[in-house]
C-alpha atoms as a PDB file:
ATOM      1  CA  UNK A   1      96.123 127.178-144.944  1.00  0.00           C
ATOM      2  CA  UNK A   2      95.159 128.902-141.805  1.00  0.00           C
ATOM      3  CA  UNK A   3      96.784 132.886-141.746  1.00  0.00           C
ATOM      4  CA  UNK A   4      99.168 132.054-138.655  1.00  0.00           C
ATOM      5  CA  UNK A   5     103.187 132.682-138.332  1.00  0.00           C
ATOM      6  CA  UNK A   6     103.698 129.329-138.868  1.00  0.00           C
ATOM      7  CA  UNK A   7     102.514 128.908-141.972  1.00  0.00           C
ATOM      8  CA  UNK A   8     104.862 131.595-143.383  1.00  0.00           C
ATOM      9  CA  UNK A   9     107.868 129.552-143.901  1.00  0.00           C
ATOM     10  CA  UNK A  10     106.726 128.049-147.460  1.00  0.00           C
ATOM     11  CA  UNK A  11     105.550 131.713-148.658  1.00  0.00           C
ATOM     12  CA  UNK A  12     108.416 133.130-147.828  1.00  0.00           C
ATOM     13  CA  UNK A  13     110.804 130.341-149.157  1.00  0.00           C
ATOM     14  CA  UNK A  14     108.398 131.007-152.348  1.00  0.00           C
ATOM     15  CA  UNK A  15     109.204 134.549-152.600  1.00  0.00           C
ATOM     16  CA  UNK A  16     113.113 134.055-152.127  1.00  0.00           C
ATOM     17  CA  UNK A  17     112.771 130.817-155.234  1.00  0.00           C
ATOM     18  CA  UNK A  18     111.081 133.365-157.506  1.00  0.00           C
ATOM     19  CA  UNK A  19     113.362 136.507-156.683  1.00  0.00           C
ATOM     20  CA  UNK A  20     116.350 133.914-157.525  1.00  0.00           C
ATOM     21  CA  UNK A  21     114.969 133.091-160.278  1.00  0.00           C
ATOM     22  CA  UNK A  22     114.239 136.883-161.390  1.00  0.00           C
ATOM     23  CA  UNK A  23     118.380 137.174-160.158  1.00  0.00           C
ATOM     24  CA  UNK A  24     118.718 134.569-162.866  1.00  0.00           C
ATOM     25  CA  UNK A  25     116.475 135.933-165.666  1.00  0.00           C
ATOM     26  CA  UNK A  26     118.053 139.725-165.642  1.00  0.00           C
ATOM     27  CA  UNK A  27     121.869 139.241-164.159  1.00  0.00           C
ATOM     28  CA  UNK A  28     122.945 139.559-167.900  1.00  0.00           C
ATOM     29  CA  UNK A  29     121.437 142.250-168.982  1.00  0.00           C
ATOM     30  CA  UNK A  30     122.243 146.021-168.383  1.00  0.00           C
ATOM     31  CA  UNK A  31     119.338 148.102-169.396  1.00  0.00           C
ATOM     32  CA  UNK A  32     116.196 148.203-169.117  1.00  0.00           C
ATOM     33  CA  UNK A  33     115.296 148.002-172.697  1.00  0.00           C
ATOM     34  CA  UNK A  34     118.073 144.923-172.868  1.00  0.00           C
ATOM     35  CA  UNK A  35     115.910 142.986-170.246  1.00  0.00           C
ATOM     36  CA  UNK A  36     112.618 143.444-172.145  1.00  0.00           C
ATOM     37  CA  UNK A  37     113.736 142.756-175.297  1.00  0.00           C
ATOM     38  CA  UNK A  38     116.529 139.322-174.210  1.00  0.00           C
ATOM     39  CA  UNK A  39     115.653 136.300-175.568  1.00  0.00           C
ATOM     40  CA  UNK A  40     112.323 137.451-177.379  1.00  0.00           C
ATOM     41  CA  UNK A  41     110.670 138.710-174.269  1.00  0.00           C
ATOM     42  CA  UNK A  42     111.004 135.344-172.391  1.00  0.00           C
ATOM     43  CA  UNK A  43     112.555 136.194-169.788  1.00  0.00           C
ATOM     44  CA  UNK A  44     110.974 139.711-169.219  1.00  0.00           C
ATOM     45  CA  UNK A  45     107.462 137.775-169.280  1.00  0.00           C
ATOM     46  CA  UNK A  46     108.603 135.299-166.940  1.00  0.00           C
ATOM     47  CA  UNK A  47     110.123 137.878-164.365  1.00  0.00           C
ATOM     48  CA  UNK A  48     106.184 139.337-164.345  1.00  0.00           C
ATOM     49  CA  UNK A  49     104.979 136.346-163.594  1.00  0.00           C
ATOM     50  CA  UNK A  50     107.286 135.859-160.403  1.00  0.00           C
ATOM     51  CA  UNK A  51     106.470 139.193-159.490  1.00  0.00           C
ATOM     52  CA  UNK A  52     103.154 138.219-159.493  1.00  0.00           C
ATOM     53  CA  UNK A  53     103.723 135.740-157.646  1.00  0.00           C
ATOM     54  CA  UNK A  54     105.873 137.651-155.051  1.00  0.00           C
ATOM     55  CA  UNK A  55     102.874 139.440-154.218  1.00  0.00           C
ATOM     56  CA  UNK A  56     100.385 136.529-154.135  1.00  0.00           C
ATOM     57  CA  UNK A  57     102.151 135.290-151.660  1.00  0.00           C
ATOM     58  CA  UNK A  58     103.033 138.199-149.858  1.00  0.00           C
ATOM     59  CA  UNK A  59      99.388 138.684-149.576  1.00  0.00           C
ATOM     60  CA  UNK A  60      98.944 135.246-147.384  1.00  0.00           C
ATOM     61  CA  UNK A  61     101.824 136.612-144.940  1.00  0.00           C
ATOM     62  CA  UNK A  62     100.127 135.881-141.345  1.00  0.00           C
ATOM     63  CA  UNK A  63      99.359 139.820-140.135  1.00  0.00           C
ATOM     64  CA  UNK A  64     101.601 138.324-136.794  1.00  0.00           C
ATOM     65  CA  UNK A  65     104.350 138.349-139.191  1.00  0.00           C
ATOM     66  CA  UNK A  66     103.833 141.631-140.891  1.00  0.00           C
ATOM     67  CA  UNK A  67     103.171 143.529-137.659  1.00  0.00           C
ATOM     68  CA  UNK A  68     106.921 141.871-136.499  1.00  0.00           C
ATOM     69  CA  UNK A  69     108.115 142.888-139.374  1.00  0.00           C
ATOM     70  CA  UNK A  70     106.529 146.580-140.337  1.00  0.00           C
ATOM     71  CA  UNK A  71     109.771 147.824-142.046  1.00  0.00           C
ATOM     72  CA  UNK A  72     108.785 145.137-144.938  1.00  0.00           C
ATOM     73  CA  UNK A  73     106.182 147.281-147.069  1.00  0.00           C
ATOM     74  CA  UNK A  74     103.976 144.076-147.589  1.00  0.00           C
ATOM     75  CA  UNK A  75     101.040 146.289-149.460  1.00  0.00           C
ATOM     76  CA  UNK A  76     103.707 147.420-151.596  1.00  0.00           C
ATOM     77  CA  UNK A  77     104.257 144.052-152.563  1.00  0.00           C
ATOM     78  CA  UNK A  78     100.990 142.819-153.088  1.00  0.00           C
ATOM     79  CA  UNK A  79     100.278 146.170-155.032  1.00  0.00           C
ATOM     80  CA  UNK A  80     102.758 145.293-157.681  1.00  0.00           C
ATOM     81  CA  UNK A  81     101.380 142.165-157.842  1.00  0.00           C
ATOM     82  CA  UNK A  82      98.005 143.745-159.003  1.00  0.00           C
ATOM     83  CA  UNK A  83      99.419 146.198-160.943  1.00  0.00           C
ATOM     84  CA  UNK A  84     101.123 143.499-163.090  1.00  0.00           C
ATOM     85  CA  UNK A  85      97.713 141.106-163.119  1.00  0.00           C
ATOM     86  CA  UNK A  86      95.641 143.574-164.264  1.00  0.00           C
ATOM     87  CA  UNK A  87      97.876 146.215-165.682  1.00  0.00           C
ATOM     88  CA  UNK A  88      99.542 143.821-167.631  1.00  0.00           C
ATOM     89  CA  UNK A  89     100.414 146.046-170.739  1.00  0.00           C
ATOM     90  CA  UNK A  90     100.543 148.842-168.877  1.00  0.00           C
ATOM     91  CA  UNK A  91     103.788 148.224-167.126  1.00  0.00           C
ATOM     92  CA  UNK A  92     106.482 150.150-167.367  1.00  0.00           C
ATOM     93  CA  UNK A  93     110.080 148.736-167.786  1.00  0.00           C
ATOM     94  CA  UNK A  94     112.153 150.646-166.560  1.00  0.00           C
ATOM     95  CA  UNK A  95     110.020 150.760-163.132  1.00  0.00           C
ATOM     96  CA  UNK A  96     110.209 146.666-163.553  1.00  0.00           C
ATOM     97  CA  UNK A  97     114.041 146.826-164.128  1.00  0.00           C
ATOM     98  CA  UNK A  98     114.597 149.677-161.364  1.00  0.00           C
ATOM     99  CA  UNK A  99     113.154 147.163-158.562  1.00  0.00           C
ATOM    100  CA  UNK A 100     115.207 144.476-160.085  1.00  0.00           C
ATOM    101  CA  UNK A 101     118.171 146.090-159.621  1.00  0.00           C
ATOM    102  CA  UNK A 102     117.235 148.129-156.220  1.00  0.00           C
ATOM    103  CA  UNK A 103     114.921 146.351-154.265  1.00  0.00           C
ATOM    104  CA  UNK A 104     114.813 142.850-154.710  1.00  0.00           C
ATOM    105  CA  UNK A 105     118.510 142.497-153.086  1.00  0.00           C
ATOM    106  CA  UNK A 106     117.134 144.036-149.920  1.00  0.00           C
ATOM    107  CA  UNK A 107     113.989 142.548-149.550  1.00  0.00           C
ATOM    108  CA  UNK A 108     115.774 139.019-150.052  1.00  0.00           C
ATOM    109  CA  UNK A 109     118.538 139.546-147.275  1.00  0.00           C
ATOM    110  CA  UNK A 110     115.251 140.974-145.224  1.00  0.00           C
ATOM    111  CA  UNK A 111     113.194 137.900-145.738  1.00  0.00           C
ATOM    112  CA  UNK A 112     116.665 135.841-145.116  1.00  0.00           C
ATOM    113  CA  UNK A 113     116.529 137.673-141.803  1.00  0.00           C
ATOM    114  CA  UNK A 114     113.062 136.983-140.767  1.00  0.00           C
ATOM    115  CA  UNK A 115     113.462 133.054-141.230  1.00  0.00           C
ATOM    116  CA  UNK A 116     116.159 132.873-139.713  1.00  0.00           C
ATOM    117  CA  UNK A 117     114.608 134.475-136.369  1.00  0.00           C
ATOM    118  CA  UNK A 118     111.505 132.650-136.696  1.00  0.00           C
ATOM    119  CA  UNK A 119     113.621 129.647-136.612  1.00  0.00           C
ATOM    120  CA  UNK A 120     115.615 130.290-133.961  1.00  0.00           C
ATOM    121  CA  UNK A 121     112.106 131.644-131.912  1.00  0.00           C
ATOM    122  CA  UNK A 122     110.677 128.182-132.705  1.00  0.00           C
ATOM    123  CA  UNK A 123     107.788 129.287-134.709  1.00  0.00           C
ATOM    124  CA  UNK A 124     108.699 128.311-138.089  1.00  0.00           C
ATOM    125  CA  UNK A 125     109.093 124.088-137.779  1.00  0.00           C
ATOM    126  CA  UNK A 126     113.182 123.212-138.173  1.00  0.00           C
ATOM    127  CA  UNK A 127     111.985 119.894-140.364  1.00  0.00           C
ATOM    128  CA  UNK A 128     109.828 121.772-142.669  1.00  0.00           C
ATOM    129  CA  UNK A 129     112.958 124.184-143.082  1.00  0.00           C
ATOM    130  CA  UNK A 130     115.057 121.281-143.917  1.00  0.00           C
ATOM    131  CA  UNK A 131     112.766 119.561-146.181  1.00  0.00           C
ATOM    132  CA  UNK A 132     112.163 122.669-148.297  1.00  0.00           C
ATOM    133  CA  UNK A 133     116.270 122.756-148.793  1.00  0.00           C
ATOM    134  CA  UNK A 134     116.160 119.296-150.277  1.00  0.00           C
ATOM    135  CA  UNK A 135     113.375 120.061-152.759  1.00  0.00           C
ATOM    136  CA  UNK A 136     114.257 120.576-156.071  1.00  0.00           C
ATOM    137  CA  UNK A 137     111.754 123.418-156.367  1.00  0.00           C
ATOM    138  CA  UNK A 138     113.595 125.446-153.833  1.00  0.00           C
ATOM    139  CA  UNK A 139     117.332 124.818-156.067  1.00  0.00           C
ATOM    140  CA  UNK A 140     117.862 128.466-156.407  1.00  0.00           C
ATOM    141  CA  UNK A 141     117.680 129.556-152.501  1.00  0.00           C
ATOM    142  CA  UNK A 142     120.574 129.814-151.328  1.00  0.00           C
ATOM    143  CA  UNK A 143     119.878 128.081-147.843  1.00  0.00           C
ATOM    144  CA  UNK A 144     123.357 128.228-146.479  1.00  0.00           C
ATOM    145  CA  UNK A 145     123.329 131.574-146.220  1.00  0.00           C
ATOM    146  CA  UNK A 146     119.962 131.429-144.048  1.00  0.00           C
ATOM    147  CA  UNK A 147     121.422 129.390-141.952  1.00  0.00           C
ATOM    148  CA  UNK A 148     124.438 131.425-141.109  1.00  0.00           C
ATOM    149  CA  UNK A 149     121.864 133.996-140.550  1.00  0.00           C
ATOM    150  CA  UNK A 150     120.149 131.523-138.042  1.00  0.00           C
ATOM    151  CA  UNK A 151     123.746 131.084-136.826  1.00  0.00           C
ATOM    152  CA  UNK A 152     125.224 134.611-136.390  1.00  0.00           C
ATOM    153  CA  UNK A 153     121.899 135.610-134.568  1.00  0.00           C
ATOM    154  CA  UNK A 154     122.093 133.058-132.087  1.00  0.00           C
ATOM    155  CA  UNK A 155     125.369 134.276-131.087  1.00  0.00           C
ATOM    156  CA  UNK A 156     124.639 138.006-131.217  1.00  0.00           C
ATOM    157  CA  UNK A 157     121.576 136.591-128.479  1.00  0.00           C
ATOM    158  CA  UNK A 158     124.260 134.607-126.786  1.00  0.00           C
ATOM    159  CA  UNK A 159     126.172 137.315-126.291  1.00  0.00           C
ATOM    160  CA  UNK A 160     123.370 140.162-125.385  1.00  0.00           C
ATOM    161  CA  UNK A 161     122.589 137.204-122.583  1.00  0.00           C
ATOM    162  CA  UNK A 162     126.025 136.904-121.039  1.00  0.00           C
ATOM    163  CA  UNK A 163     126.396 140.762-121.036  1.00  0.00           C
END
């Protein structure tokens, strides 16, 4: 796919699946050392991989979209994501658990944001949108809640018109 803003849609409804999924694999444990060792290191292995993943597809973000969107540190992102590839043993749990627990909330009600005004600007496609919430690989977004985003912005804009 071509690096333009409307291609963005389907990374960033990848990055919310995987961070739901990461919400999934960690919301029972407390500690960082509980995480890595749950469940024989399953789920502590498969929260790498969606990081890594995170960050791949951070890294095919149109640079339209980052420069809308500069408070998102996309580098960041993708830097984790290399850090874990080639790093692998070398990664630190309690730094994995830390941005479990302190970042990932933000950066999901962030990318919840951006879709929802690339909707409402027209540049992400309304069908594609809708076809993505009735795959069963996007189960775990919670698509509702983007579209109440979509829904309290347009009257916020609504509003700024008529004042």
């Amino acid at each position: 796919m071509l690096a333009e803003i409307k291609n963005d849609l389907l990374y960033l409804l990848n990055i919310l699946e995987s961070i739901e999924k990461i919400h999934i694999y960690s919301e029972k444990t407390g500690t960082a050392e509980d995480f890595f060792y749950a469940n024989d290191q399953l789920n502590f292995n498969a929260t790498l991989n969606l990081f890594a993943h995170i960050g791949e597809n951070a890294g095919k973000i149109s640079s339209e979209l980052k420069n809308k969107n500069p408070g998102l540190n996309w580098q960041d992102i993708k830097d984790f994501r290399n850090k874990i590839v080639h790093d692998y043993m070398g990664i630190d749990i309690f730094v994995v658990f830390k941005i479990i627990k302190n970042e990932l909330k933000p950066l999901k009600e962030r990318i919840f944001c951006i879709i929802a005004e690339e909707l409402e600007n027209k540049n992400f496609d309304e069908n594609e949108f809708q076809l993505a919430r009735e795959s069963f690989y996007y189960r775990h977004i919670p698509f509702d809640e983007i579209k109440e985003e979509s829904k309290t912005r347009g009257k916020g804009n609504d509003h700024e018109k008529n004042s």
